[in-house]
Protein backbone atom coordinates (compact mmCIF):
# COMPACT_ATOMS: atom_id res chain seq x y z
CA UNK A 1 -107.11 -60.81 12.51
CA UNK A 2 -103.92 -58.60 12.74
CA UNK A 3 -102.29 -57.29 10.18
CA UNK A 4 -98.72 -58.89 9.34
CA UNK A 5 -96.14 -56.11 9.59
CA UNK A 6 -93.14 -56.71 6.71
CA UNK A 7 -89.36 -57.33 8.17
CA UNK A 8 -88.03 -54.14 7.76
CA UNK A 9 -90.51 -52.34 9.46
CA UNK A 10 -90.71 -50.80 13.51
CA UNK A 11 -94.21 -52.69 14.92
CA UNK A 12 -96.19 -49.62 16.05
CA UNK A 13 -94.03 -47.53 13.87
CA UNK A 14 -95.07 -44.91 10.97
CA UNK A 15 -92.88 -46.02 8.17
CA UNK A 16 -91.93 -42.52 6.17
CA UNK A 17 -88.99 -44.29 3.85
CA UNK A 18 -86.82 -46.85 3.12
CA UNK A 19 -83.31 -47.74 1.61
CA UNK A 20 -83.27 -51.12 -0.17
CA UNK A 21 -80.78 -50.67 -1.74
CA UNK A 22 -78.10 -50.81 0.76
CA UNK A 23 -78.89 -54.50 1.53
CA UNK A 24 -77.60 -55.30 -2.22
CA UNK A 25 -74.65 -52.95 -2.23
CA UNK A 26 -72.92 -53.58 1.22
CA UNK A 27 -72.63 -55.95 4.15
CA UNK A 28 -75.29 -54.48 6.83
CA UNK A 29 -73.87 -54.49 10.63
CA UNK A 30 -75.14 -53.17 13.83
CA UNK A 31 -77.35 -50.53 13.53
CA UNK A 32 -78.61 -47.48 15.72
CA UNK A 33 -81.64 -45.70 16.08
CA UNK A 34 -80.89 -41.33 15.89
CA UNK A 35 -82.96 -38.68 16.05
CA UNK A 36 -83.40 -35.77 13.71
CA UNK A 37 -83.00 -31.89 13.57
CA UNK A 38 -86.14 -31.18 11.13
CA UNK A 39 -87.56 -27.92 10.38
CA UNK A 40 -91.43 -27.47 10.91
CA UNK A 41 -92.00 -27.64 7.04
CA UNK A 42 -89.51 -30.90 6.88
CA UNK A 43 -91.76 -32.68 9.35
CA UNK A 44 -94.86 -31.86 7.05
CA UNK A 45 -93.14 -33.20 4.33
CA UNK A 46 -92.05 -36.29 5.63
CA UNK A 47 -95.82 -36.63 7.15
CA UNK A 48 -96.49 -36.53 3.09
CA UNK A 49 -93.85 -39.29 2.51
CA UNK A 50 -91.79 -37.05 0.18
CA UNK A 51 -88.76 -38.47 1.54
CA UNK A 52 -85.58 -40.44 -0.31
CA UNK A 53 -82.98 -41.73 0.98
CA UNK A 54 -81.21 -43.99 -1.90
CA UNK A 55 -78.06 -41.33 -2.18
CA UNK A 56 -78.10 -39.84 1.42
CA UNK A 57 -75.26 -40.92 3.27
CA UNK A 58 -73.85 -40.27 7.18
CA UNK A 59 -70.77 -38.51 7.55
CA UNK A 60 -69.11 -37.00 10.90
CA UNK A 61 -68.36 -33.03 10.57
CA UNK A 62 -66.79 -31.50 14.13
CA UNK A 63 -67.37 -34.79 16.03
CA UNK A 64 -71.35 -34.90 15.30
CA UNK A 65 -72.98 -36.78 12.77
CA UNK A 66 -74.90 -34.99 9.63
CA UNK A 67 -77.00 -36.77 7.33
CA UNK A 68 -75.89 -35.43 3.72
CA UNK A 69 -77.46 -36.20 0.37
CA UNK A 70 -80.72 -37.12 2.21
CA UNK A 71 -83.74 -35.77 0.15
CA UNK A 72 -87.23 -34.17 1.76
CA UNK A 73 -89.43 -32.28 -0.82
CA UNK A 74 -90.46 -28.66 0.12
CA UNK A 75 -93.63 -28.46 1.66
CA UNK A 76 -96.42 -27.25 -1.23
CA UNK A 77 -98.04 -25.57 1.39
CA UNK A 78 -95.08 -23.42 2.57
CA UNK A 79 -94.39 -19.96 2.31
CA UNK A 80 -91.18 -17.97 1.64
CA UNK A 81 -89.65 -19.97 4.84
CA UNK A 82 -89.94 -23.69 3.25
CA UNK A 83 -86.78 -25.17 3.77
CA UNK A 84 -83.96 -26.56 1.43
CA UNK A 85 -84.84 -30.32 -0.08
CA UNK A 86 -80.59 -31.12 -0.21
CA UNK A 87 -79.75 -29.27 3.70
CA UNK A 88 -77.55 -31.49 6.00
CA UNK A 89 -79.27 -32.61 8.84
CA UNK A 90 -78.13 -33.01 12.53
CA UNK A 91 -78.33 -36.57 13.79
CA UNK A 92 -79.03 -36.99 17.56
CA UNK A 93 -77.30 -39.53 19.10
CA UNK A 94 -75.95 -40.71 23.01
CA UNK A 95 -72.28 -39.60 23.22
CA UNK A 96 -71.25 -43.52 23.67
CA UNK A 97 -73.02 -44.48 20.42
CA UNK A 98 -70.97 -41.51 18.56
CA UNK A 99 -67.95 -42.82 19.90
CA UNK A 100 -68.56 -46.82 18.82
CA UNK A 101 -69.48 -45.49 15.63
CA UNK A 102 -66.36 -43.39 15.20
CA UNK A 103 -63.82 -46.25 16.50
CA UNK A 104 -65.67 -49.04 13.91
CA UNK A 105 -65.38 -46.16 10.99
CA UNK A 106 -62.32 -44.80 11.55
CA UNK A 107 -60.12 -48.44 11.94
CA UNK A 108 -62.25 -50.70 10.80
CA UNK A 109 -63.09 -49.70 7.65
CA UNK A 110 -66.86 -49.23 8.20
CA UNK A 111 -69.21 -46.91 6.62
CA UNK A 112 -72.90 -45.04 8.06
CA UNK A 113 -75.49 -45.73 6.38
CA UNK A 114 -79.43 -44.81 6.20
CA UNK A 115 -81.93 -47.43 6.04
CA UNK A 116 -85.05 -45.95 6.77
CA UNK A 117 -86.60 -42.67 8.48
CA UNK A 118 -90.15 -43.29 10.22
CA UNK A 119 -91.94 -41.29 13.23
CA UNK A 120 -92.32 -42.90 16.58
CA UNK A 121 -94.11 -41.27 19.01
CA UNK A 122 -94.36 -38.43 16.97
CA UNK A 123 -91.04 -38.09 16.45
CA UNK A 124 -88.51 -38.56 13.12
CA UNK A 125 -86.09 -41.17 13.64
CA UNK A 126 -83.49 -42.33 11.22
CA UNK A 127 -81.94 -46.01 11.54
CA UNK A 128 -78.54 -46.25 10.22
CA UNK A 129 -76.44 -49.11 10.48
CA UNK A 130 -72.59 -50.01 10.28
CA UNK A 131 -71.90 -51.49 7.14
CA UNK A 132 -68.75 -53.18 4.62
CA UNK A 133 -69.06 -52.36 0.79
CA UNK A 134 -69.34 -55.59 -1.00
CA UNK A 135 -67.57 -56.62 -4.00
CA UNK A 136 -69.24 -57.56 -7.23
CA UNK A 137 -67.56 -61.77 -6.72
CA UNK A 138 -69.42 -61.58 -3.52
CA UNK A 139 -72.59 -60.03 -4.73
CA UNK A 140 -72.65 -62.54 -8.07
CA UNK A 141 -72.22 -65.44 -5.72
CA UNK A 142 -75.15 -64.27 -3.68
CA UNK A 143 -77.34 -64.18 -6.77
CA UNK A 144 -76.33 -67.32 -7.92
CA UNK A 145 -76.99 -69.11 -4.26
CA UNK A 146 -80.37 -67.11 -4.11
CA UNK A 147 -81.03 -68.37 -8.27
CA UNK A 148 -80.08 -71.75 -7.40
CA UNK A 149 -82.43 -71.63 -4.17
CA UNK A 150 -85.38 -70.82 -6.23
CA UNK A 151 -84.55 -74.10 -8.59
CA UNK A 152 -84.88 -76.09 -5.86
CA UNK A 153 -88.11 -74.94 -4.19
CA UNK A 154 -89.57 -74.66 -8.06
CA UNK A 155 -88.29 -78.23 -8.39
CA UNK A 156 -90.15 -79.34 -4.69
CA UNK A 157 -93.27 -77.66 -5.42
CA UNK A 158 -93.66 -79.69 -9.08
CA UNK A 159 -92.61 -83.23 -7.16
CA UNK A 160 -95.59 -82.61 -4.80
């Protein structure tokens, strides 16, 4: 029997990392898949999972989009030309999905967001998504709706 594969993750896909958190702290929208500019010891790295992405953010410098804040560990085994853990990293992108992504940020009040880095045909991909920060009403309501929820299926499972 087949493995089941959780939500989040690309079927077929080598997950390297995730970004949870975003789902709690803002409203997730469309999102894109973009390539990466990785150095041959980054690549190792992220082979090795030392990846985090929970204070990386995408910002647009010159008309291109750079992943800043975005954490890979050196490489242990690397030599005097390991890279930088903190560097800003390229993101590859079609020229059409640059521009949809700069209208919705620029007058819509969007922000780029990371939610998760994994290798597809041996290849680092990043999928970042279009998102609305939240405010802490609309978050509290969410818990109590989710709290609430749980009553109710507790309160199911003792009836049967």
């Amino acid at each position: 029997m087949a493995k089941k594969s959780s939500k989040t993750e690309i079927p077929g896909e080598q997950l390297i990392c995730q970004n949870r958190r975003i789902f709690h702290d803002y409203a997730v929208g469309d999102r894109f898949e973009a390539g990466l500019v990785l150095k041959g010891t980054e690549v190792k790295s992220c082979r090795l999972g030392n990846v985090q992405l929970h204070e990386a953010y995408v910002k647009f410098i010159h008309g291109e989009l750079y992943l800043l804040g975005g954490h890979i560990g050196e490489y242990s085994q690397g030599n005097q030309f390991n890279h930088k853990p903190e560097r800003d990293r390229k993101l590859l992108l079609h020229k059409r999905e640059i521009e949809k992504l700069w209208i919705k940020v620029r007058e819509k009040g969007f922000v780029i967001v990371p939610v998760m880095m994994y290798f597809k045909n041996g290849r680092a991909k990043l999928q970042i998504a279009l998102a609305k920060g939240q405010k802490k009403e609309d978050q509290r309501q969410r818990i109590k709706e989710r709290d609430a929820k749980r009553e109710m299926d507790r309160a199911m499972r003792r009836r049967r």
